[in-house]
Protein backbone atom coordinates (compact mmCIF):
# COMPACT_ATOMS: atom_id res chain seq x y z
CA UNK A 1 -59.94 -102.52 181.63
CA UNK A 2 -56.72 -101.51 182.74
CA UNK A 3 -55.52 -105.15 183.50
CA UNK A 4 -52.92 -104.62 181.94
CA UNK A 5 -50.86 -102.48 183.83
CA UNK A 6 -47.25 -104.00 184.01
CA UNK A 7 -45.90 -104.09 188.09
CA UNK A 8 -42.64 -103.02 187.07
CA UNK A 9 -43.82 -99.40 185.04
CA UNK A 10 -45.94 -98.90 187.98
CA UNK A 11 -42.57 -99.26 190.44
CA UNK A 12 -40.84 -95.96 188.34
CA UNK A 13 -43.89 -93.63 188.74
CA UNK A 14 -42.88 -90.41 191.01
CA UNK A 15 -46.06 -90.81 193.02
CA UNK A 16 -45.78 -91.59 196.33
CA UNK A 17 -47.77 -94.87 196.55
CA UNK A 18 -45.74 -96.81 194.62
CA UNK A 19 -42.05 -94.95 195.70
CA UNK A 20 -43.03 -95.50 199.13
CA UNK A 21 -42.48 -99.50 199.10
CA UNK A 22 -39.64 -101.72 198.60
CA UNK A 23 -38.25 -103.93 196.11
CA UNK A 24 -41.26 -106.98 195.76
CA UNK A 25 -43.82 -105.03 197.97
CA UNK A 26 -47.38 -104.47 196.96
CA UNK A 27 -48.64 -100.62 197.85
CA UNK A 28 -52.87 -100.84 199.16
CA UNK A 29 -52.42 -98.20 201.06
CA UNK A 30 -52.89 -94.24 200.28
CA UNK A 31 -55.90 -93.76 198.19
CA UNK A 32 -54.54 -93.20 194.79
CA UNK A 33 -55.45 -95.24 191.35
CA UNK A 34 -53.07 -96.86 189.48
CA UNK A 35 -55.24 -96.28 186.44
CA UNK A 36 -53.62 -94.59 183.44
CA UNK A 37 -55.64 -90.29 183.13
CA UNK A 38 -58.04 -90.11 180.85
CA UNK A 39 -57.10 -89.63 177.77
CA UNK A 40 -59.53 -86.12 177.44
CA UNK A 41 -57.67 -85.00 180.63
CA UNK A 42 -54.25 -85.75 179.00
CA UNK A 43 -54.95 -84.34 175.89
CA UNK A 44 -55.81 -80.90 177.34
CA UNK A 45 -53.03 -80.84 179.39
CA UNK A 46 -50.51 -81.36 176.92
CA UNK A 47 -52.45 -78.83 174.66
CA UNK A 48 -52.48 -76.21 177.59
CA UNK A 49 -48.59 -76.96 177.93
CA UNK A 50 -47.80 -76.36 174.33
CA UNK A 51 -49.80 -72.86 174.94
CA UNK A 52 -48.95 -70.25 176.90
CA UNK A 53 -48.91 -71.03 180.78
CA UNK A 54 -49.65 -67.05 181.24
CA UNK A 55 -52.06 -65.53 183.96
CA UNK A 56 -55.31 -66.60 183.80
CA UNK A 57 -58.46 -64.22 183.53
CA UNK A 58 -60.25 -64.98 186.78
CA UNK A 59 -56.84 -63.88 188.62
CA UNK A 60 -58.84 -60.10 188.42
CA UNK A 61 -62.10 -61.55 187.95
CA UNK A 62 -62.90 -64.67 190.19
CA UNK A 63 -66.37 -64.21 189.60
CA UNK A 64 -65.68 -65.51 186.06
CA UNK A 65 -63.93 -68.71 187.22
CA UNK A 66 -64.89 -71.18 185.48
CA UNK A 67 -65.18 -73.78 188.21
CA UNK A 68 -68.01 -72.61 189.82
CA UNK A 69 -70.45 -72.74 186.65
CA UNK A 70 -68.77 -76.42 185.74
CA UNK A 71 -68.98 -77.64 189.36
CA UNK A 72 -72.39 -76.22 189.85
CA UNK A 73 -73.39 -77.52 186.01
CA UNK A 74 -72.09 -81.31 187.32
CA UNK A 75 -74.06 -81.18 190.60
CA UNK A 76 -77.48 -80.06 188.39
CA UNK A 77 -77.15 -82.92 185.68
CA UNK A 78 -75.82 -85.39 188.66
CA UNK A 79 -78.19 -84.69 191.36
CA UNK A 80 -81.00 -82.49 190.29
CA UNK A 81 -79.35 -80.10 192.75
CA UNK A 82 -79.20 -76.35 192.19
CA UNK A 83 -76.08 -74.27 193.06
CA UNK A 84 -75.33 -70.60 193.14
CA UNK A 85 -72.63 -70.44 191.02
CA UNK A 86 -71.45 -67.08 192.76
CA UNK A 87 -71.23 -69.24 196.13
CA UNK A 88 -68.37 -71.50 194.78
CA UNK A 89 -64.57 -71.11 196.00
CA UNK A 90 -62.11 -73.11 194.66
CA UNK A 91 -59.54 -74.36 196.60
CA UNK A 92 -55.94 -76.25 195.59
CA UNK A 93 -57.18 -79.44 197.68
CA UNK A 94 -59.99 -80.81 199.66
CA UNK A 95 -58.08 -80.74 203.43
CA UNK A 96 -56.98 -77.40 202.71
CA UNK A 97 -60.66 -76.44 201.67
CA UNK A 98 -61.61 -78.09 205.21
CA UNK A 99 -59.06 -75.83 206.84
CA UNK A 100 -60.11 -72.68 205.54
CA UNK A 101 -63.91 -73.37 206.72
CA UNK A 102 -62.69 -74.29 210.06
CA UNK A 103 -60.48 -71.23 210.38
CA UNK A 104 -63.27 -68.84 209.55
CA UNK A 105 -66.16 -70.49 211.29
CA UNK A 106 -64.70 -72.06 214.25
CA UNK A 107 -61.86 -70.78 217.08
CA UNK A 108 -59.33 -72.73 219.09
CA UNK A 109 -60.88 -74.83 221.30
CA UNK A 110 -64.45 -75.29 219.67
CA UNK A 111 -66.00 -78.37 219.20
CA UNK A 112 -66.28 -80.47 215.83
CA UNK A 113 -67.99 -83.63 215.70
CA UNK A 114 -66.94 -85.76 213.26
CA UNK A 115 -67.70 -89.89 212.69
CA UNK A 116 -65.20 -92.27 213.93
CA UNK A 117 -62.79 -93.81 212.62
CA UNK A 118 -62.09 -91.40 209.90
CA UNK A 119 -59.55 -89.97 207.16
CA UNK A 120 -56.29 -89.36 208.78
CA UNK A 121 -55.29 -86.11 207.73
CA UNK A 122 -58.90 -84.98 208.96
CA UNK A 123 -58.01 -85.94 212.61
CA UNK A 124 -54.66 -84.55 212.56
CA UNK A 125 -56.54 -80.89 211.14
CA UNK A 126 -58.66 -80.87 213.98
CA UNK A 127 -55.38 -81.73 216.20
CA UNK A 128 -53.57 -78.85 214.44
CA UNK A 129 -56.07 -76.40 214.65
CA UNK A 130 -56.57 -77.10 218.60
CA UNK A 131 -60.43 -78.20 217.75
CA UNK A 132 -62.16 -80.87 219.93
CA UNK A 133 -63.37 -84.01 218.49
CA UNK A 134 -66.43 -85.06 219.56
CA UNK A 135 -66.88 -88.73 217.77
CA UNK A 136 -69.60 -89.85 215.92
CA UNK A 137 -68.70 -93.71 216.63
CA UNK A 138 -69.31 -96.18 213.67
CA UNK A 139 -70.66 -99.27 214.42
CA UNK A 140 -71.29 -102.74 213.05
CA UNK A 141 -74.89 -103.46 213.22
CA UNK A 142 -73.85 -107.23 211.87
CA UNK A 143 -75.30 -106.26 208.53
CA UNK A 144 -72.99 -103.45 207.80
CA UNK A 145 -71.87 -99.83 208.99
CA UNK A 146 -74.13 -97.37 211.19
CA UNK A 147 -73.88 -94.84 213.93
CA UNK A 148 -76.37 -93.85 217.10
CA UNK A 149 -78.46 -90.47 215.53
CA UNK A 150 -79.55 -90.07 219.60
CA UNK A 151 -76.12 -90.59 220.87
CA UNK A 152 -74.94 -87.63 218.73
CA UNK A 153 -77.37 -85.59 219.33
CA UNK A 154 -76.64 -86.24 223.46
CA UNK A 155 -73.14 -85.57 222.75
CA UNK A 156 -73.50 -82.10 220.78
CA UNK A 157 -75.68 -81.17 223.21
CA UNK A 158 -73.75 -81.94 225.97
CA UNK A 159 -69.89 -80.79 224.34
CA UNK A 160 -71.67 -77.46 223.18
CA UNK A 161 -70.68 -78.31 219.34
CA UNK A 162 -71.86 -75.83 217.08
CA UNK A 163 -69.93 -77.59 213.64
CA UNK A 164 -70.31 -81.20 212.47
CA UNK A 165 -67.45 -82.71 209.37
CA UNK A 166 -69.59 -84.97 207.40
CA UNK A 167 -68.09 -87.74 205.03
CA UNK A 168 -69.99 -88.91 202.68
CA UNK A 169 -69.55 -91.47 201.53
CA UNK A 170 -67.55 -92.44 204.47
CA UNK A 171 -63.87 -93.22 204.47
CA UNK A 172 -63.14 -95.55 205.67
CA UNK A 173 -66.01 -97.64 205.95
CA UNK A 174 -67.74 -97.02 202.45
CA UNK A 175 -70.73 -96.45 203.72
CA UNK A 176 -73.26 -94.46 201.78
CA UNK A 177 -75.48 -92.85 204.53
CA UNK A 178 -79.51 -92.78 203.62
CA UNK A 179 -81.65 -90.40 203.56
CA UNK A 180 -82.98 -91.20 206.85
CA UNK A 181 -79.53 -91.15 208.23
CA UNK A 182 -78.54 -87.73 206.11
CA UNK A 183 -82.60 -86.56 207.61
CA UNK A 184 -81.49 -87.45 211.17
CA UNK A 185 -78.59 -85.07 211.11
CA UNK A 186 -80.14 -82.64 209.75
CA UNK A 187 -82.79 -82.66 211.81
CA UNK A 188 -79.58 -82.23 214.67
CA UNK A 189 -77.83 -79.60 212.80
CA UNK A 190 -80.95 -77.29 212.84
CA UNK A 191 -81.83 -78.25 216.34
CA UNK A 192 -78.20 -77.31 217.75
CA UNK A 193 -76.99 -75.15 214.67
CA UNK A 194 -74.58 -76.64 213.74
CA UNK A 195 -72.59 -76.10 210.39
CA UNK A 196 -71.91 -79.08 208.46
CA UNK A 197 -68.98 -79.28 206.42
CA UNK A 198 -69.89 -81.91 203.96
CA UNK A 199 -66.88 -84.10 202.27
CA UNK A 200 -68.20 -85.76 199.05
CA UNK A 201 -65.35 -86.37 197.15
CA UNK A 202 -66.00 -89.82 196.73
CA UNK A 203 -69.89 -89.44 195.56
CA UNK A 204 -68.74 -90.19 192.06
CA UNK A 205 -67.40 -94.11 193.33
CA UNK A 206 -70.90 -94.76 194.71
CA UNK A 207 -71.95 -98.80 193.77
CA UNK A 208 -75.32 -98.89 192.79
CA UNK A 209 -78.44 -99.72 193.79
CA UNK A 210 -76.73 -97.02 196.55
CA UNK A 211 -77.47 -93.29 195.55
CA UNK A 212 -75.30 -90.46 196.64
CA UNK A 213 -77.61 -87.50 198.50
CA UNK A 214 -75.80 -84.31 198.58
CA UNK A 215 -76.27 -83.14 202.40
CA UNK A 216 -77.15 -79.57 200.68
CA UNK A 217 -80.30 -81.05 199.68
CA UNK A 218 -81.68 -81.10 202.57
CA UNK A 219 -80.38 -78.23 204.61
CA UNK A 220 -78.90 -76.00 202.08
CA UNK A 221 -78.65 -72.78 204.46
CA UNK A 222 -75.90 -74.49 206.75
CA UNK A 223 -74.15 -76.95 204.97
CA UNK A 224 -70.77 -76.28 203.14
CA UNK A 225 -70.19 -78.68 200.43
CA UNK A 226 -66.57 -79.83 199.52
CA UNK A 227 -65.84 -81.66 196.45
CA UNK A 228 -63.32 -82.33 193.54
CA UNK A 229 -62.42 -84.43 190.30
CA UNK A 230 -59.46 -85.96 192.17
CA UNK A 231 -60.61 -89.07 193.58
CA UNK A 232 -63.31 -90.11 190.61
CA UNK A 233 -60.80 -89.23 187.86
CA UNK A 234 -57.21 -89.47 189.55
CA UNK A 235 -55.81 -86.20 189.90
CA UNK A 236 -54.79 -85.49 193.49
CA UNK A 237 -51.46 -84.51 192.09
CA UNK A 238 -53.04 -81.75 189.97
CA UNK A 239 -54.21 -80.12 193.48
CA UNK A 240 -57.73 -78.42 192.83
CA UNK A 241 -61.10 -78.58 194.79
CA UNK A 242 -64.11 -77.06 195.16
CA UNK A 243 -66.12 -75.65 197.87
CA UNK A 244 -70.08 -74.53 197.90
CA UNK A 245 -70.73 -71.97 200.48
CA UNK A 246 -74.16 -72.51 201.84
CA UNK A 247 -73.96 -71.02 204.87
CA UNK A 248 -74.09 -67.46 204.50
CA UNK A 249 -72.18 -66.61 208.06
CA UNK A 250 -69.45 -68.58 206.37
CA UNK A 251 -69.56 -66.93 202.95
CA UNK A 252 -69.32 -63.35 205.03
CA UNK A 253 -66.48 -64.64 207.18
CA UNK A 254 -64.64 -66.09 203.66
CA UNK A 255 -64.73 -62.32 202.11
CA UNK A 256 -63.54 -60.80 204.89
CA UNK A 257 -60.04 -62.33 204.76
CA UNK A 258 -57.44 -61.13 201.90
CA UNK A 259 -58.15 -62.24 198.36
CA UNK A 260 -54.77 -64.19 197.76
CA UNK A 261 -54.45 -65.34 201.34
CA UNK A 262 -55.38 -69.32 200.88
CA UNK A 263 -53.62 -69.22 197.55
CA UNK A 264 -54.65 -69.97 193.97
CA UNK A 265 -55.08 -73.24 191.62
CA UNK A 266 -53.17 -73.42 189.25
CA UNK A 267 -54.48 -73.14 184.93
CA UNK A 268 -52.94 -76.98 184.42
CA UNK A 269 -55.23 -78.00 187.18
CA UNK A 270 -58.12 -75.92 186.10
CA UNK A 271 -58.49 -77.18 182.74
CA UNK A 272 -57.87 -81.08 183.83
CA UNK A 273 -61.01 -80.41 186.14
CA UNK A 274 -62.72 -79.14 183.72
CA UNK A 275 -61.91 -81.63 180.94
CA UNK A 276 -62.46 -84.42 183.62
CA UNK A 277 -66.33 -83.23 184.18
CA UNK A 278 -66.95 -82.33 180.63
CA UNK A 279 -65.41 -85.12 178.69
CA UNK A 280 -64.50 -87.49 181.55
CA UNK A 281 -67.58 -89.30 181.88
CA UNK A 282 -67.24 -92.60 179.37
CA UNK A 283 -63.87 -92.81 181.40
CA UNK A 284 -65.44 -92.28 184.66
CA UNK A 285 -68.02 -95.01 183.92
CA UNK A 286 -65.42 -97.85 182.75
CA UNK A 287 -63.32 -97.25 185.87
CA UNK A 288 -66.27 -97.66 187.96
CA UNK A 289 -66.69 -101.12 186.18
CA UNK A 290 -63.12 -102.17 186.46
CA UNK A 291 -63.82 -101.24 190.84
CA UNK A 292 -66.84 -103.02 191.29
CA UNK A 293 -65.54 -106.18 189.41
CA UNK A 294 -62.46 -105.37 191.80
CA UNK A 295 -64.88 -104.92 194.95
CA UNK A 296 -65.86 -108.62 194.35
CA UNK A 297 -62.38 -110.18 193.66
CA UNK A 298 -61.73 -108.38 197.53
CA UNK A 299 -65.09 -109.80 199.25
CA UNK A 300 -64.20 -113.11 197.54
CA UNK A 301 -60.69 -113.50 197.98
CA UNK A 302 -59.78 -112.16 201.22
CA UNK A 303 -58.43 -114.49 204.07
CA UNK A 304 -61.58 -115.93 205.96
CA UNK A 305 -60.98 -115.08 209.55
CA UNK A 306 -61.23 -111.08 208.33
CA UNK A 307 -64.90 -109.14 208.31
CA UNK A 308 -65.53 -106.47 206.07
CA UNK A 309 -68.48 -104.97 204.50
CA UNK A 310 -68.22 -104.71 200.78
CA UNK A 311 -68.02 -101.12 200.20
CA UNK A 312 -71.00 -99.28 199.05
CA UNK A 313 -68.47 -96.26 197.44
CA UNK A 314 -65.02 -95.60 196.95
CA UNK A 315 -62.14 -98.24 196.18
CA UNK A 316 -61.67 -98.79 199.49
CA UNK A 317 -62.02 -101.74 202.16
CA UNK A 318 -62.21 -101.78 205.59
CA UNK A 319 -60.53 -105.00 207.41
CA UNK A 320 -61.85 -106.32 210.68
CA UNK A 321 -58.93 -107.95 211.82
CA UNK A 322 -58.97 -108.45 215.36
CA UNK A 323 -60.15 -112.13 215.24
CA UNK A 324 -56.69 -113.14 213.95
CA UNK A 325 -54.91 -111.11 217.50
CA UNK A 326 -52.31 -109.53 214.86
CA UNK A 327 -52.33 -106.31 217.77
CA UNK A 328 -53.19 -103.27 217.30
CA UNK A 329 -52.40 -102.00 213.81
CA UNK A 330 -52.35 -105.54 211.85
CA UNK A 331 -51.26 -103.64 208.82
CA UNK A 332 -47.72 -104.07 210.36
CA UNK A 333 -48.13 -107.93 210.37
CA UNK A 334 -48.98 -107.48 206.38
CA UNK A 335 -45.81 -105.55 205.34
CA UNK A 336 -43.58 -107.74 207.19
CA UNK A 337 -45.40 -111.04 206.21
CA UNK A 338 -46.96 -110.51 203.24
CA UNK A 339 -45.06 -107.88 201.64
CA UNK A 340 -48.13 -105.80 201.64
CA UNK A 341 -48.61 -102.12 202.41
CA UNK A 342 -52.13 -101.27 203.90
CA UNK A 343 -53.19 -98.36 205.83
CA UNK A 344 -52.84 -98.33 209.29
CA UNK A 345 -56.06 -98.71 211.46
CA UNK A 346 -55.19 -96.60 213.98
CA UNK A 347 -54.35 -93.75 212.32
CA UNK A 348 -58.31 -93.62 211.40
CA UNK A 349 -58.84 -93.07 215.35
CA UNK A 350 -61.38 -94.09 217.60
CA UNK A 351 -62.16 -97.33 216.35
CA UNK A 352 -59.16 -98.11 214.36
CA UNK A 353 -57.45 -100.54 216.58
CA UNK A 354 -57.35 -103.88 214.98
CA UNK A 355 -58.51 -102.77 211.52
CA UNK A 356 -56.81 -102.11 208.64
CA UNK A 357 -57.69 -100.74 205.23
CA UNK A 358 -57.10 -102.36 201.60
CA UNK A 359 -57.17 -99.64 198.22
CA UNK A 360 -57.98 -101.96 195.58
CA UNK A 361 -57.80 -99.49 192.52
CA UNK A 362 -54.89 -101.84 190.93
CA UNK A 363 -55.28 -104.10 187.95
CA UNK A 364 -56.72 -107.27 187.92
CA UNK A 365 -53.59 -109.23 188.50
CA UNK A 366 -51.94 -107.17 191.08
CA UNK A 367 -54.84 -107.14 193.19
CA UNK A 368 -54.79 -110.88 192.97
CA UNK A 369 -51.53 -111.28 193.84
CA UNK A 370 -52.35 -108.73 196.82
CA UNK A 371 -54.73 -111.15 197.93
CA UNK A 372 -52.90 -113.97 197.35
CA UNK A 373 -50.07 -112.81 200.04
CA UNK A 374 -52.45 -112.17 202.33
CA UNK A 375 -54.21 -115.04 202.77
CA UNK A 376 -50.85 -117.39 202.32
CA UNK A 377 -49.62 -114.82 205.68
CA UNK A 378 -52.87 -115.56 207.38
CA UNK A 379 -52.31 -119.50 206.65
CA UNK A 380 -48.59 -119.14 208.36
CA UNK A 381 -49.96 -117.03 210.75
CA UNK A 382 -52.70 -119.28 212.20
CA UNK A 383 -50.42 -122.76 211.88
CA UNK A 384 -48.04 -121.70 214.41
């Protein structure tokens, strides 16, 4: 499936992935998929532009959005998990979403523990917002990704950290915490209440035999859940997300501040969410095929001097480069070598240096080729 995707229609696309590169680079870097929309999504959208693009009904009655019933419908038939409906917000993107939670339930200054390294724009919030990151370090156990539950614990204690970000699954690791892992924090959280701010948006990529547990499952009363149909279906562009409001402190804080004040999704983006969830799913399911057949061209093909851990979500993979001494951020050496965008390490943080991270939601071919140039830049690198 989608394998064939020609290089030179993806070079004309607006988006920024692909306008970002020169002439005969290869974009891995900003977690986008080059996949063609579902064809459900794109049908209602070009129905709902032939229409009337008029106020929608839940401008005077958000009650009646329907988001929250469809987002709380998915996580029921998904995860056997039980929303209130009336404790939805909607949001025009997940880091805004994150944002608004942190503006309401924390002040300058405040703690936020959050694991390490981690999704760029999530650092810089916490930078913006003059919050204090206390890291929850990620470390290779030999067999894949971790972190110290007693070590966290020491350093919420100790930092006076009354909010924790959770990503799950992580970014940019892939990891799919366990229950015992998702248990140990919450067993934290309760003992230091702490609110969790729980980023999912990738629970939809999960690989099986992994299995994606909502962290509302198991402490409902303090976690606020952040999701959307951007990452699993495509649609960052369209700019919606959804937010469930466990924590009641946080749902009073949210209705004190002005109605309009964090802004408003738009109808377009609405009914592509809503399309995506209802009608989305033999889509969904292909594209997930189409990533883990991708998943293994990456663990097979990459150069052998770099570690990774396949990914147990997302489309993403984390390099271990620092064998190969290509300095700190080695996705420099890539672009000027290999003609190769990655991410750069560092700007996931603590634990970044030396790392660098691959997006391999391309076709077939491309991804090849991707792999191709890096090795053939490894094999110049390590001649010299």
């Amino acid at each position: 499936m989608f394998d064939d995707l020609d290089i030179e229609a993806l070079r004309s696309r607006p988006g920024v992935k692909w306008a970002k590169v020169g002439p005969g680079v290869l974009p891995a870097w900003v977690a986008d998929m080059d996949f063609p929309v579902a064809a459900p999504i794109r049908e209602v959208l070009e129905d709902n532009i032939r229409g009337v693009l008029g106020y929608p009904t839940w401008i005077e009655q958000p009650e009646t959005h329907p988001l929250r019933a469809a987002f709380a419908e998915r996580m029921l038939r998904l995860y056997g998990l039980t929303f209130d409906p009336a404790h939805i917000r909607i949001y025009t993107e997940l880091i805004q979403s994150l944002q608004v939670m942190l503006h309401v339930a924390t002040r300058p200054g405040d703690a936020v523990a959050m694991h390490t390294p981690n999704y760029p724009p999530f650092l810089q919030t916490l930078a913006d917002m003059d919050r204090r990151l206390v890291p929850i370090p990620m470390i290779d156990d030999g067999n894949g990704w971790t972190f110290d539950a007693e070590r966290l614990a020491d350093d919420v204690a100790r930092s006076g950290c009354r909010t924790l970000v959770l990503v799950n699954p992580h970014n940019p690791t892939g990891r799919v915490l366990t229950r015992e892992e998702l248990s140990a924090i919450a067993e934290i959280a309760e003992r230091h209440d702490l609110l969790v701010i729980s980023d999912e948006i990738h629970a939809e990529l999960t690989y099986a035999p992994h299995q994606h547990i909502p962290f509302a499952r198991l402490s409902p009363d303090r976690t606020v859940t952040l999701s959307s149909a951007s990452k699993a279906f495509n649609l960052a562009g369209l700019r919606c997300a959804v937010a469930h409001i466990g924590d009641a402190r946080v749902r009073q804080a949210l209705d004190a501040q002005p109605p309009a004040l964090f802004g408003e999704v738009s109808s377009l983006s609405v009914a592509a969410t809503l399309a995506a969830w209802g009608r989305g799913d033999a889509w969904l399911s292909e594209t997930r095929q189409t990533l883990a057949r991708n998943r293994q061209l990456v663990a097979e093909g990459l150069p052998a001097a770099i570690r990774h851990h396949v990914p147990e979500a997302t489309y993403l993979a984390w390099l271990d480069c620092r064998k190969l001494d290509l300095g700190t951020d080695p996705s420099t050496f890539f672009l000027d070598n290999a003609d190769v965008l990655l991410s750069s390490g560092p700007s996931f943080g603590p634990g970044g240096e030396g790392f660098t991270r691959l997006n391999f939601a391309t076709a077939g071919p491309v991804l090849e080729e991707i792999l191709t140039r890096l090795r053939t830049a490894v094999d110049h690198h390590t001649v010299k």
